[in-house]
N, C-alpha and C. Protein backbone atom coordinates (compact mmCIF):
# COMPACT_ATOMS: atom_id res chain seq x y z
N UNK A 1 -3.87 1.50 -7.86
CA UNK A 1 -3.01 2.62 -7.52
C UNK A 1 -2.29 2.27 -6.22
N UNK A 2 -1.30 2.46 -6.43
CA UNK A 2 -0.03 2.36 -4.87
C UNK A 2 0.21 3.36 -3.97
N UNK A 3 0.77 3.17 -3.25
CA UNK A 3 0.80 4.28 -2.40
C UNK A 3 1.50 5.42 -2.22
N UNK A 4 2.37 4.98 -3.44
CA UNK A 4 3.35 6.76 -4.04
C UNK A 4 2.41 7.15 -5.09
N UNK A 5 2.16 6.50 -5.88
CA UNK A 5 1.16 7.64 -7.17
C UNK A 5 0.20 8.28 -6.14
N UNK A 6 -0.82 7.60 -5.17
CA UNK A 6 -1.73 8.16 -4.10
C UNK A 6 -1.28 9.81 -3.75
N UNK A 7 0.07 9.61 -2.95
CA UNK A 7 1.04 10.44 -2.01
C UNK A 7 1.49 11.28 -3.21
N UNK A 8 1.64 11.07 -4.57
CA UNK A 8 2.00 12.09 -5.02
C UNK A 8 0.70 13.10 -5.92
N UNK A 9 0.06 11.61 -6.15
CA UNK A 9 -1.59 12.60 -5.92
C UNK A 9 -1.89 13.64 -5.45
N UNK A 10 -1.41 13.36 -4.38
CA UNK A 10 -1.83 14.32 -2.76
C UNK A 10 -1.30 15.52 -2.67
N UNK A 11 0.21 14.95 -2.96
CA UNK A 11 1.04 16.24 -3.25
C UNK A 11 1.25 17.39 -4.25
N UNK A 12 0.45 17.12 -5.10
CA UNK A 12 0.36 17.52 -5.97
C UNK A 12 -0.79 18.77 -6.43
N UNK A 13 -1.36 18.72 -4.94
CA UNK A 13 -3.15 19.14 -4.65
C UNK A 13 -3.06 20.61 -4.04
N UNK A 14 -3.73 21.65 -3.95
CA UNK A 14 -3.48 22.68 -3.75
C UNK A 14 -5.07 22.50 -2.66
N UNK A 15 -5.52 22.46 -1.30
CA UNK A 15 -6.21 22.00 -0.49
C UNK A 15 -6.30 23.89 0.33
N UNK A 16 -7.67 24.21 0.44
CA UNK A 16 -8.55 25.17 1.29
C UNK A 16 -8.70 24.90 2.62
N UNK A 17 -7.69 24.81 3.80
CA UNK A 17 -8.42 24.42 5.16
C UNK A 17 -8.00 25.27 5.99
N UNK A 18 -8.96 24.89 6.85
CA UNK A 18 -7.99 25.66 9.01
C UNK A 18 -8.90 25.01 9.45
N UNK A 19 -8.89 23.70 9.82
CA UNK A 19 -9.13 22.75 10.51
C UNK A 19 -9.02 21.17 10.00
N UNK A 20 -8.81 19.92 10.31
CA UNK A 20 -8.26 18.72 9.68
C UNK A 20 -9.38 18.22 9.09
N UNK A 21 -10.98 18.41 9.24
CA UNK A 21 -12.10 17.99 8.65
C UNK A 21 -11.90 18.48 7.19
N UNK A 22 -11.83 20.23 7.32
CA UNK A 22 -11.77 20.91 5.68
C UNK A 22 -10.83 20.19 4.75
N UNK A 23 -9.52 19.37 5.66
CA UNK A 23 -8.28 18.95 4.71
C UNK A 23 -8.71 17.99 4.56
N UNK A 24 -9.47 16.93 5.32
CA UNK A 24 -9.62 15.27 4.78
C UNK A 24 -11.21 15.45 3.41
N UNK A 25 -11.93 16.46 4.18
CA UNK A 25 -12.58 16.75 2.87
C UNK A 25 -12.22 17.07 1.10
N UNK A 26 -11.33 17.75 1.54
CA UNK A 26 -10.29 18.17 0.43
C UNK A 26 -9.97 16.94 -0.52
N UNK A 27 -9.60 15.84 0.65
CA UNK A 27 -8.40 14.47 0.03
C UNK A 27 -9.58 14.29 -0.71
N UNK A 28 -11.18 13.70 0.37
CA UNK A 28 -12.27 12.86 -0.32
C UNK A 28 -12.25 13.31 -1.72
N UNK A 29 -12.65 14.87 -1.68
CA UNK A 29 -13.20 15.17 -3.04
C UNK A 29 -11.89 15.36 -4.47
N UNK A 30 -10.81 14.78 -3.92
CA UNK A 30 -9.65 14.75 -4.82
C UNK A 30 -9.57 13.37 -5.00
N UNK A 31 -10.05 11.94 -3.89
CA UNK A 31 -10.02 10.71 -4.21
C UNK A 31 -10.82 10.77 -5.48
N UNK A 32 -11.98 11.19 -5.39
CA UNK A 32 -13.37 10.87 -5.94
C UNK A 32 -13.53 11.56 -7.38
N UNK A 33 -12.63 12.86 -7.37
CA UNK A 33 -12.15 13.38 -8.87
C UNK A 33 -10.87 12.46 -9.42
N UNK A 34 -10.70 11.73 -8.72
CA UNK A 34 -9.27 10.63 -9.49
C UNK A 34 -10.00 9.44 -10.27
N UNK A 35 -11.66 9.41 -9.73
CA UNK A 35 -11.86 8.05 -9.50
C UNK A 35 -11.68 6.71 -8.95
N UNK A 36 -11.37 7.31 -7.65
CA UNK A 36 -10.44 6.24 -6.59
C UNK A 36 -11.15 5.90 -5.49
N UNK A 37 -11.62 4.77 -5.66
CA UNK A 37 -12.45 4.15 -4.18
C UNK A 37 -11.96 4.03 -3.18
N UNK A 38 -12.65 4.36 -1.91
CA UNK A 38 -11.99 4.90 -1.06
C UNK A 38 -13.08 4.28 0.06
N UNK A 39 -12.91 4.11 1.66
CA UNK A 39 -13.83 4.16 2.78
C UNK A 39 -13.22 5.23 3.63
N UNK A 40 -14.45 5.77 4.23
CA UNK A 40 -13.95 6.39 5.21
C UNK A 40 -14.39 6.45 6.54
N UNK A 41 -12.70 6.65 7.39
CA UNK A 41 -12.96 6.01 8.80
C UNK A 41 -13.64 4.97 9.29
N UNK A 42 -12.79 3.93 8.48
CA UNK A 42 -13.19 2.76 8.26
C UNK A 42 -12.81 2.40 9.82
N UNK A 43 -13.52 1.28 10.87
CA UNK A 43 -12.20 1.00 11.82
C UNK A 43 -11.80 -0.45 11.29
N UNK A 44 -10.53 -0.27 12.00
CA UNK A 44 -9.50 -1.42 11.22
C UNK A 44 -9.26 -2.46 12.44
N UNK A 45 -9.49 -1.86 13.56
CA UNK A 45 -9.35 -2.43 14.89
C UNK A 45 -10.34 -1.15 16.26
N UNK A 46 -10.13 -2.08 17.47
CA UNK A 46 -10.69 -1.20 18.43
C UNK A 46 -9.77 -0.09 18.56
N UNK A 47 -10.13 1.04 18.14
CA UNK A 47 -9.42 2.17 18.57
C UNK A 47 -8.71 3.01 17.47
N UNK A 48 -8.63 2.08 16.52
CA UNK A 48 -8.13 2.56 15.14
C UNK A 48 -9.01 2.56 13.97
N UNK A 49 -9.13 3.62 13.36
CA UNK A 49 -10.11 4.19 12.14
C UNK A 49 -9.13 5.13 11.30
N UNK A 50 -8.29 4.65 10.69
CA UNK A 50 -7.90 5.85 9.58
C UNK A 50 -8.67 6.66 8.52
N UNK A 51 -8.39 7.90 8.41
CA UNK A 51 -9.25 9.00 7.98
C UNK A 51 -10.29 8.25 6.51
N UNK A 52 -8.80 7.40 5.94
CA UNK A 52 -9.46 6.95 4.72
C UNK A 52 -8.89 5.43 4.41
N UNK A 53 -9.29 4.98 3.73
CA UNK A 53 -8.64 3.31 3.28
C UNK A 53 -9.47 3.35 1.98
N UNK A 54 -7.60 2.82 1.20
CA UNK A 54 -8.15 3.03 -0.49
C UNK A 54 -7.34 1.19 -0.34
N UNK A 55 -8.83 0.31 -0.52
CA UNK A 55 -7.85 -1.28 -0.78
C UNK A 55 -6.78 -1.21 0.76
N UNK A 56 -5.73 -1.55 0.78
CA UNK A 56 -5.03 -2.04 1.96
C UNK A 56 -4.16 -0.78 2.14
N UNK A 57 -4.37 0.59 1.92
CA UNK A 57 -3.28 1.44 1.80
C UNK A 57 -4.70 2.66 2.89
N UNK A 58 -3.89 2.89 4.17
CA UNK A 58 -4.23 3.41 5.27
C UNK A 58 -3.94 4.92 4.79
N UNK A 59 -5.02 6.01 4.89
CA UNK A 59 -4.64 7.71 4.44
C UNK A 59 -5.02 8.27 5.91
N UNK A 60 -4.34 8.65 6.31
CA UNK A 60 -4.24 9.40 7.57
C UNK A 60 -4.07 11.28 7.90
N UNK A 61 -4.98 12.24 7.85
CA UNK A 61 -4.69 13.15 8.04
C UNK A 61 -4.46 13.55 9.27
N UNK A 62 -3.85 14.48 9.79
CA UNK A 62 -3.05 15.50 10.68
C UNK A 62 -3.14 16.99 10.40
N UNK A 63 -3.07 17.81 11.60
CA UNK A 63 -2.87 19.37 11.47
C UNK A 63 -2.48 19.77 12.63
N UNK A 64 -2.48 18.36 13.75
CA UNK A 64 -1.74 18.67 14.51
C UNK A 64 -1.44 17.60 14.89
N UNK A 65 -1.26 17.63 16.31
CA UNK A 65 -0.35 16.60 17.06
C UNK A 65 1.31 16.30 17.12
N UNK A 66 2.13 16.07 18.11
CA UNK A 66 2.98 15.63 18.57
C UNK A 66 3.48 14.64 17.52
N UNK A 67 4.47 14.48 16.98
CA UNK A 67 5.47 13.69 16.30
C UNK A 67 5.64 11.91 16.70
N UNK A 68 5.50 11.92 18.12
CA UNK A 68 5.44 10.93 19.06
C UNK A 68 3.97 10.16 18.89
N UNK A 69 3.25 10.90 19.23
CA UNK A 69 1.49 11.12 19.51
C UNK A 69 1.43 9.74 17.87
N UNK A 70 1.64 10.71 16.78
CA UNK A 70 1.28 10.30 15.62
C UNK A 70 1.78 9.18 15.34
N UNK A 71 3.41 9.11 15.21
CA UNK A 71 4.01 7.68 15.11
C UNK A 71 3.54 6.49 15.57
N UNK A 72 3.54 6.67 16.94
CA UNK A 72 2.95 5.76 17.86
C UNK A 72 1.17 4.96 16.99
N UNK A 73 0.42 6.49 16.53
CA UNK A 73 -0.70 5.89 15.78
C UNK A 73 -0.48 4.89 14.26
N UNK A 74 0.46 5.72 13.76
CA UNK A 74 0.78 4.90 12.75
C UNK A 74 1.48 3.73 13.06
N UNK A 75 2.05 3.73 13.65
CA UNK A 75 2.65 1.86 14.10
C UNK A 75 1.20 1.28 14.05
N UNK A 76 0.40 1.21 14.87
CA UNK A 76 -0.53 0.65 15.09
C UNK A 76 -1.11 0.41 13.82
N UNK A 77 -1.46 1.32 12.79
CA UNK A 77 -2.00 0.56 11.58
C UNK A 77 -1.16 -0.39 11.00
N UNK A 78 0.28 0.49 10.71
CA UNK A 78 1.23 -0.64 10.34
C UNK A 78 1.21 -2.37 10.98
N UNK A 79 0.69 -2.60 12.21
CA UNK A 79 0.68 -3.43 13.03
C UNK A 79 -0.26 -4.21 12.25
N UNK A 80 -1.37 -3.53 11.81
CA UNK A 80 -2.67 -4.04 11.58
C UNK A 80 -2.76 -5.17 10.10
N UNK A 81 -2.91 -6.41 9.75
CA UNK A 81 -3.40 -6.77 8.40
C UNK A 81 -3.65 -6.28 7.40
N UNK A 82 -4.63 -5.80 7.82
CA UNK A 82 -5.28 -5.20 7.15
C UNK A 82 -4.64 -4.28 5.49
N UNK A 83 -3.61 -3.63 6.70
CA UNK A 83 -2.70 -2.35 5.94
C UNK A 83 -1.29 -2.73 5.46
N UNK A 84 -1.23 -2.48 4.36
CA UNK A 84 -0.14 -2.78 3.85
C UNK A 84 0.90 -1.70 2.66
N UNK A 85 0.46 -0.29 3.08
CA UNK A 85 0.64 0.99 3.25
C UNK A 85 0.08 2.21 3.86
N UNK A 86 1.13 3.12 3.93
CA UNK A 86 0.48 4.23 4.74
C UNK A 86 0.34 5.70 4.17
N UNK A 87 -0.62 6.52 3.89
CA UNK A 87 0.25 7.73 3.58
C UNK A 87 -0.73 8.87 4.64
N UNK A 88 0.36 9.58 5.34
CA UNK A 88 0.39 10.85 6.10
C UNK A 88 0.09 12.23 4.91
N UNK A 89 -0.87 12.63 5.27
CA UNK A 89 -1.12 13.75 4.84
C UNK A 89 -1.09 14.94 6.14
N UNK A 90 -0.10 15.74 6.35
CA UNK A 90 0.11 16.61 7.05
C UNK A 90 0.48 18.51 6.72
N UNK A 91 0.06 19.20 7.90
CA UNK A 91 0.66 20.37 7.56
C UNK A 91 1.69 20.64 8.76
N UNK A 92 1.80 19.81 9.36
CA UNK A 92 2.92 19.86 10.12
C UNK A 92 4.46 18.97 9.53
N UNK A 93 4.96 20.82 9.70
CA UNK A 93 6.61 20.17 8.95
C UNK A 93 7.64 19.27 9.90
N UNK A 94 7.15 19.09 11.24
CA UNK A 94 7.66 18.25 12.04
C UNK A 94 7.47 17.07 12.13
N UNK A 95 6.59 16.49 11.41
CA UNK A 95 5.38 15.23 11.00
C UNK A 95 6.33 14.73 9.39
N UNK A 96 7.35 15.69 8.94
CA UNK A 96 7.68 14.97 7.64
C UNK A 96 8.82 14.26 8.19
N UNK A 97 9.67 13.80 9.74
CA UNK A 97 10.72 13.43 10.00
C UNK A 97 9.70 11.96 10.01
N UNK A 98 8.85 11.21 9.82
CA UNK A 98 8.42 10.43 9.96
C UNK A 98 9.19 8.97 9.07
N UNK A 99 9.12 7.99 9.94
CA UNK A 99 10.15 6.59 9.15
C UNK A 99 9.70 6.33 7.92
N UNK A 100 10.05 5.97 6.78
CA UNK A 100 10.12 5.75 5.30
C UNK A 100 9.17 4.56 5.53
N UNK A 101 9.32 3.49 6.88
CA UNK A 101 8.88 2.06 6.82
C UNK A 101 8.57 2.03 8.76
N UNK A 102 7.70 1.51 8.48
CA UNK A 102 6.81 0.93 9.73
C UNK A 102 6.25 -0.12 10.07
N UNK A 103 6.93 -1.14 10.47
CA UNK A 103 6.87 -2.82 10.84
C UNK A 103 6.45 -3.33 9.31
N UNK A 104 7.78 -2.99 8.42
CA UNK A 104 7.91 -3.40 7.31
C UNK A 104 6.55 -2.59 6.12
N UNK A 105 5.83 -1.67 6.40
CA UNK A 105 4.63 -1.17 5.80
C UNK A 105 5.74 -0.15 5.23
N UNK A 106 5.61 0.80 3.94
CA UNK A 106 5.89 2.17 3.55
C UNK A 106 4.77 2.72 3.88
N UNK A 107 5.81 3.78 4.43
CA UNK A 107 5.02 5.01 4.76
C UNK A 107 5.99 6.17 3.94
N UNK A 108 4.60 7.03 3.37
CA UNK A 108 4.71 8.30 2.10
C UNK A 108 4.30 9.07 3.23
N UNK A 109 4.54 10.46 3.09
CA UNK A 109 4.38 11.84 4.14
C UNK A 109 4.20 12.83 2.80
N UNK A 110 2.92 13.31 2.63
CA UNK A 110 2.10 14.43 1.87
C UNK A 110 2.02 15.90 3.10
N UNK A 111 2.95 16.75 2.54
CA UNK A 111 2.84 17.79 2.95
C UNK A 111 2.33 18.88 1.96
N UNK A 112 0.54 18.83 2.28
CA UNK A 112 0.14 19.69 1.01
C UNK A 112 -0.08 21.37 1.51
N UNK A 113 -0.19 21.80 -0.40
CA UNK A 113 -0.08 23.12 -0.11
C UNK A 113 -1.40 23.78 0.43
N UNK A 114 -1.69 24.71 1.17
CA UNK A 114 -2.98 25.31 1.56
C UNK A 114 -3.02 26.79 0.73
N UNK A 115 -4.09 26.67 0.44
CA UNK A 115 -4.30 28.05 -0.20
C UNK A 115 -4.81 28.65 1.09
């Protein structure tokens, strides 16, 4: 699986939260009903652990943070080997101006719905 079927996976998900634990819980138990292997908070480097890593494709949740704040984090995976996609799962609609591509990585932006 790539990192748009993933992202549209995602998008596709109707997710219960008010806090970013309830939403990455959400993703797990939607990886794991796909049948999609997954680690979580794997670290990839000192300082970097994305929420999830499915194979080389970095899942990153948000519910908050700065536009800046976040980018800046995602470069850094992008930076990383390891990763060789990204997808943002956010409920911040200021978080969907995010770059299409990040030191040549795609990056997908999942803005899911909350019940």
């Amino acid at each position: 699986m790539d990192h748009a079927q993933i992202a549209k996976l995602l998008q596709g998900c109707r997710f219960h939260f008010t806090s970013e634990r309830e939403l990455q819980d959400g993703v797990a138990a939607t990886l794991l009903k796909n049948h999609i292997i997954f680690e979580r908070e794997l670290s990839i480097s000192p300082g970097d652990r994305p929420d999830f890593m499915v194979g080389e494709i970095a899942i990153e949740i948000k519910v908050k943070g700065g536009v800046g704040w976040v980018t800046r984090q995602l470069f850094r995976y992008a930076e990383n080997p390891r990763v060789k996609a990204i997808v943002l799962v956010t409920s911040k609609s200021s978080h969907k101006a995010m770059p299409a591509e990040m030191n040549g990585r795609p990056v997908s932006v999942v803005y899911p719905y909350s019940l």
